[in-house]
N, C-alpha and C. Protein backbone atom coordinates (compact mmCIF):
# COMPACT_ATOMS: atom_id res chain seq x y z
N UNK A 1 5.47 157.93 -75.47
CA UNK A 1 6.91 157.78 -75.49
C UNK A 1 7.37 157.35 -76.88
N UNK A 2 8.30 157.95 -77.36
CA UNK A 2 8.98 157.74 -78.51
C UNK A 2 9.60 156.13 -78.43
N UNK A 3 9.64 154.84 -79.36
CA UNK A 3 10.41 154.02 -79.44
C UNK A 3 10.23 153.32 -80.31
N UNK A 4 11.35 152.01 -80.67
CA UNK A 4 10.63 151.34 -81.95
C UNK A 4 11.22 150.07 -81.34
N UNK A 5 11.09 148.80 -81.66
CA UNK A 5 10.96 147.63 -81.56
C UNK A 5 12.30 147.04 -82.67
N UNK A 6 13.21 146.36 -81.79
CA UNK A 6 14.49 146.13 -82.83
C UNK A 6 13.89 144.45 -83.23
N UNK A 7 14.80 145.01 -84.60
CA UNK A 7 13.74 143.76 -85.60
C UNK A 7 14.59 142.32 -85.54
N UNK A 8 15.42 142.21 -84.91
CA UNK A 8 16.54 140.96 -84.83
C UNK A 8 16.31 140.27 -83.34
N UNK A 9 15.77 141.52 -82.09
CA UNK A 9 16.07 140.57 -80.64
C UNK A 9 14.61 141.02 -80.24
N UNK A 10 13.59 141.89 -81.00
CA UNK A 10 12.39 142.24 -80.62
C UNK A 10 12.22 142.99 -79.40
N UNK A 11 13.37 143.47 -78.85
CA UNK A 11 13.57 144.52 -77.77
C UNK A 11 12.57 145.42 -78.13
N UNK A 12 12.04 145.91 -77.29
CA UNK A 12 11.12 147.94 -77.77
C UNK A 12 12.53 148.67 -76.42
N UNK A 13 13.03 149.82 -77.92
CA UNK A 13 13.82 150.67 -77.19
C UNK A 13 12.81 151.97 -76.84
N UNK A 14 12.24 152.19 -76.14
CA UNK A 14 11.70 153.69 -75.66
C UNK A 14 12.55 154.71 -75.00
N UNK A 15 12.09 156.07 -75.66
CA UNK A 15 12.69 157.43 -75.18
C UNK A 15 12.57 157.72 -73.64
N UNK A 16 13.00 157.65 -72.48
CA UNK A 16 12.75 158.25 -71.11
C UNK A 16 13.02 159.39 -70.49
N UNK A 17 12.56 160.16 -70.07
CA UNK A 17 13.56 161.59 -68.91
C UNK A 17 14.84 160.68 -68.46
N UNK A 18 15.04 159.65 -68.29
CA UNK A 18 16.64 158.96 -67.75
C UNK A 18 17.65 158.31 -68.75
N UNK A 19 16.93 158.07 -69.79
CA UNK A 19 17.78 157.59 -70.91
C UNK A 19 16.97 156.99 -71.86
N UNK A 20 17.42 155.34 -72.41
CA UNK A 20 16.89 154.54 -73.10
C UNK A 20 16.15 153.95 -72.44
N UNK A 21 15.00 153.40 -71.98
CA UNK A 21 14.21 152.34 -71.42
C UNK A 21 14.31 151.03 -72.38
N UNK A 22 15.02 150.14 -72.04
CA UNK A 22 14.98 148.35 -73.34
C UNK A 22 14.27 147.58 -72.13
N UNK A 23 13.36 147.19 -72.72
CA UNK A 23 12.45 145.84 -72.37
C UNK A 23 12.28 144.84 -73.40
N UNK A 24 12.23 143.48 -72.90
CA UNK A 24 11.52 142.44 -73.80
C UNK A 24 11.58 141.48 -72.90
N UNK A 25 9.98 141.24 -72.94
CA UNK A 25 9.30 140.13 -72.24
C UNK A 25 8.77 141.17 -70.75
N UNK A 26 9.32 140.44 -69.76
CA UNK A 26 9.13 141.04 -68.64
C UNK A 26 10.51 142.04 -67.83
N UNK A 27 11.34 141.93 -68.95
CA UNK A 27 12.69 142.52 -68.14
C UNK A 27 12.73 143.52 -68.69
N UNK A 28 13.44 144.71 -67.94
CA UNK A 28 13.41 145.86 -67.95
C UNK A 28 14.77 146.41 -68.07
N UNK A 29 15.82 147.12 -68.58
CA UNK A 29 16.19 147.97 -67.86
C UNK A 29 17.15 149.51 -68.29
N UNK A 30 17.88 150.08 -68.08
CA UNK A 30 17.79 151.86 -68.06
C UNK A 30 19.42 152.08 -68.67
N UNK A 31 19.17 152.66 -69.96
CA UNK A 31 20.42 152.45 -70.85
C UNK A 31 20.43 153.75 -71.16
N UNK A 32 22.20 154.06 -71.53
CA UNK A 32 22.23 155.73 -71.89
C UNK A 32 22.22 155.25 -73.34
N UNK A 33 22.34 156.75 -74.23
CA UNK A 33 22.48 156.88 -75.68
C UNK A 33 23.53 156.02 -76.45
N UNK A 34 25.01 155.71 -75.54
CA UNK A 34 25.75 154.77 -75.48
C UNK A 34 25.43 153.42 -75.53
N UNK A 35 24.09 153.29 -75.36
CA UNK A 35 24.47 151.45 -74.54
C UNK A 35 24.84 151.55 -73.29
N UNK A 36 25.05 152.17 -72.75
CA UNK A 36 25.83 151.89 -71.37
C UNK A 36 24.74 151.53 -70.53
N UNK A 37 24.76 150.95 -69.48
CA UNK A 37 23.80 150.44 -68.34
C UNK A 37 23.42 151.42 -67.40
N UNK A 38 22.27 151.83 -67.25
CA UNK A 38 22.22 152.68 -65.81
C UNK A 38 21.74 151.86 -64.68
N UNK A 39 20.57 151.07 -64.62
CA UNK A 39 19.85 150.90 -64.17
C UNK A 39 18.67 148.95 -64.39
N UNK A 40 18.50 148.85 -63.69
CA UNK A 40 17.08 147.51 -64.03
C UNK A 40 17.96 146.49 -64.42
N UNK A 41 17.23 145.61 -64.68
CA UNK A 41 18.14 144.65 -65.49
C UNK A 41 18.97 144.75 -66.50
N UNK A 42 20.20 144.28 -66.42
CA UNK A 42 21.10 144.35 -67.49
C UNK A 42 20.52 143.22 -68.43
N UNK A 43 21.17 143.66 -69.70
CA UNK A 43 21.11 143.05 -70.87
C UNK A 43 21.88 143.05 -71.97
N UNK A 44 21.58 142.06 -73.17
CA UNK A 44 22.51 142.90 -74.22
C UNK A 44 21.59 143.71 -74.41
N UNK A 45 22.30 144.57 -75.25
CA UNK A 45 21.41 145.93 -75.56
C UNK A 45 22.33 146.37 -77.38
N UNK A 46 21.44 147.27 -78.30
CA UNK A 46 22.47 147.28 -79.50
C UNK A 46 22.81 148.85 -79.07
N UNK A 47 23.99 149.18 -78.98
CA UNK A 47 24.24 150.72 -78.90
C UNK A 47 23.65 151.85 -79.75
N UNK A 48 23.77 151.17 -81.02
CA UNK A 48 23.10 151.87 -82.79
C UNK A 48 21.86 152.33 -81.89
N UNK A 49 20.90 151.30 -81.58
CA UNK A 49 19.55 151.47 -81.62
C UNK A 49 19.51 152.21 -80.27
N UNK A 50 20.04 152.01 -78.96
CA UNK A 50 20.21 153.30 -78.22
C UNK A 50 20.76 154.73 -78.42
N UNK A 51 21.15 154.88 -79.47
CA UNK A 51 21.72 156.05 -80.09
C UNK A 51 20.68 156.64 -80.99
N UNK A 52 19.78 155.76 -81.66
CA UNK A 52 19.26 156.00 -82.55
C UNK A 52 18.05 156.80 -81.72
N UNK A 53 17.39 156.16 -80.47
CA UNK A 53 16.70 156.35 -79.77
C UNK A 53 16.88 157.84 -78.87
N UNK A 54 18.03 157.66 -78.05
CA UNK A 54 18.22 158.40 -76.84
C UNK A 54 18.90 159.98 -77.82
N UNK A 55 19.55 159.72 -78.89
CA UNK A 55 19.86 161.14 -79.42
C UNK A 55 19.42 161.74 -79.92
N UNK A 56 18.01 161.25 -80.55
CA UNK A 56 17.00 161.84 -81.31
C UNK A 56 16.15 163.12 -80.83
N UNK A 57 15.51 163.89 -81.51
CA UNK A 57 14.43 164.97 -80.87
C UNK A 57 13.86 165.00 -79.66
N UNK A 58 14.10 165.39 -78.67
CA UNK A 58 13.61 165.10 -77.36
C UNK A 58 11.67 165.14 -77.15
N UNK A 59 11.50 166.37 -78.00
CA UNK A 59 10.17 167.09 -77.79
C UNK A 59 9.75 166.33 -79.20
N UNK A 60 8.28 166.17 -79.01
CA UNK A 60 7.36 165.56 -79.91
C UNK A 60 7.82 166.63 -81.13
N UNK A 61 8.03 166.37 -82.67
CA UNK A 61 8.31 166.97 -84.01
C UNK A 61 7.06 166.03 -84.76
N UNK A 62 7.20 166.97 -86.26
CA UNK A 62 6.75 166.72 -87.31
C UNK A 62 7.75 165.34 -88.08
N UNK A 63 7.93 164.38 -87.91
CA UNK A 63 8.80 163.61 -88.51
C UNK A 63 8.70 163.48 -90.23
N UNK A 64 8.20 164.74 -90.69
CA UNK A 64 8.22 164.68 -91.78
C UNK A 64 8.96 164.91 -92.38
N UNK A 65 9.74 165.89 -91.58
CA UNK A 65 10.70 166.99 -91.70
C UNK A 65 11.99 166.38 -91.50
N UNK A 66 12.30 165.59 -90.50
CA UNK A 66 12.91 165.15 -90.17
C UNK A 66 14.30 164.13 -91.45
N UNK A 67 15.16 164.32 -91.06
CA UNK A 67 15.86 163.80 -92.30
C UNK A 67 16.29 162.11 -91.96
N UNK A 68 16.14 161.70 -90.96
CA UNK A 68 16.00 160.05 -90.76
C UNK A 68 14.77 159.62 -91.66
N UNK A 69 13.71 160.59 -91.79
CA UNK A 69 12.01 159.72 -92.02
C UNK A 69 12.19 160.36 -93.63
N UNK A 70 12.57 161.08 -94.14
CA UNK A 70 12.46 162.26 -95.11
C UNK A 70 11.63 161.17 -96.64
N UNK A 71 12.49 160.28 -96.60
CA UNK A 71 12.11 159.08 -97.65
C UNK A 71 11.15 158.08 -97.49
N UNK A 72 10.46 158.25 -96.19
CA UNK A 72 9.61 157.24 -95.78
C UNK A 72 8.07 157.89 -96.63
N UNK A 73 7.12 157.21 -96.62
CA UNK A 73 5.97 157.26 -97.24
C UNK A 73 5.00 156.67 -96.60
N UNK A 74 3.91 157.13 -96.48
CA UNK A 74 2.62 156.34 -95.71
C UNK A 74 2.33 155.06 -96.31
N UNK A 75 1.89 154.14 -96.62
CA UNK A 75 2.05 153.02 -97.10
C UNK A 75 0.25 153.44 -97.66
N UNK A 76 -0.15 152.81 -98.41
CA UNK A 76 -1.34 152.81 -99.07
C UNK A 76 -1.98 151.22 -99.20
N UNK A 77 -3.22 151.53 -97.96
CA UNK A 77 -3.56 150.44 -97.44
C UNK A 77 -3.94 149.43 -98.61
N UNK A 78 -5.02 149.96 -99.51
CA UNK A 78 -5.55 149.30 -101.08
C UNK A 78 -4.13 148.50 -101.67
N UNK A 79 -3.00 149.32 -101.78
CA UNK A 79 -1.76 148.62 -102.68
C UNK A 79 -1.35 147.67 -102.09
N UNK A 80 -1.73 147.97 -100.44
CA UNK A 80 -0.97 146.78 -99.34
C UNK A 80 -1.60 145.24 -99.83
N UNK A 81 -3.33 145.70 -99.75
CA UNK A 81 -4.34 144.48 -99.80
C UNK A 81 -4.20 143.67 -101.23
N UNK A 82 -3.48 144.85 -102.83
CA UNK A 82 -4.08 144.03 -103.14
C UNK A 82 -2.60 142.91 -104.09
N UNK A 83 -1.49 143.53 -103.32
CA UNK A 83 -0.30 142.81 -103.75
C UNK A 83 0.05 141.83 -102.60
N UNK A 84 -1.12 141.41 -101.46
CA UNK A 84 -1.44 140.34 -100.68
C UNK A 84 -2.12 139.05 -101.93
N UNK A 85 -2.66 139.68 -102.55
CA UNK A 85 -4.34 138.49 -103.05
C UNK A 85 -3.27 137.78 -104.10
C-alpha cells in the first residue's frame, strides 16, 4: 500500500480501494481525498496529506517520473555515514 507518515502528528496516511486509511497508535479510521470522514474512528486528519495520498497514481508507477519525486535523489549511504562522524 502506498503511504507516508505525517511528520508533525506521526499519522501513516495509506492508499485504500475506499479512500485514505489514517492510523496512529491503535486507532484507525477511513478518510476521502478531502479529509472528509467515512468510516473507523474519527480524528483530526490534515486534508493536504489526504489529498496528497488519495489523489495520487492509483496503480503502482515508476516514481521517477513522476513530477512530485522528480527532484528527489537516492541518498548515498557513505555521504550519510560520513557527515554523521
Amino acid at each position: 500500500m502506498r503511504g507516508m507518515r505525517h511528520p508533525l502528528s506521526g499519522a501513516l496516511y495509506e492508499l485504500c480501494d475506499d479512500g485514505v486509511l489514517v492510523s496512529l497508535g491503535d486507532d484507525a479510521g477511513l478518510y476521502d481525498s478531502h479529509g472528509r470522514w467515512l468510516s473507523g474512528r474519527r480524528m483530526t486528519v490534515c486534508p493536504n496529506f489526504c489529498a496528497w495520498i488519495g489523489d495520487g497514481p492509483r496503480d503502482p508507477v515508476d516514481l521517477s517520473s513522476n513530477r512530485r519525486f522528480r527532484n528527489v535523489l537516492e541518498p548515498n549511504l557513505d555521504d550519510t555515514a560520513e557527515a554523521r562522524s
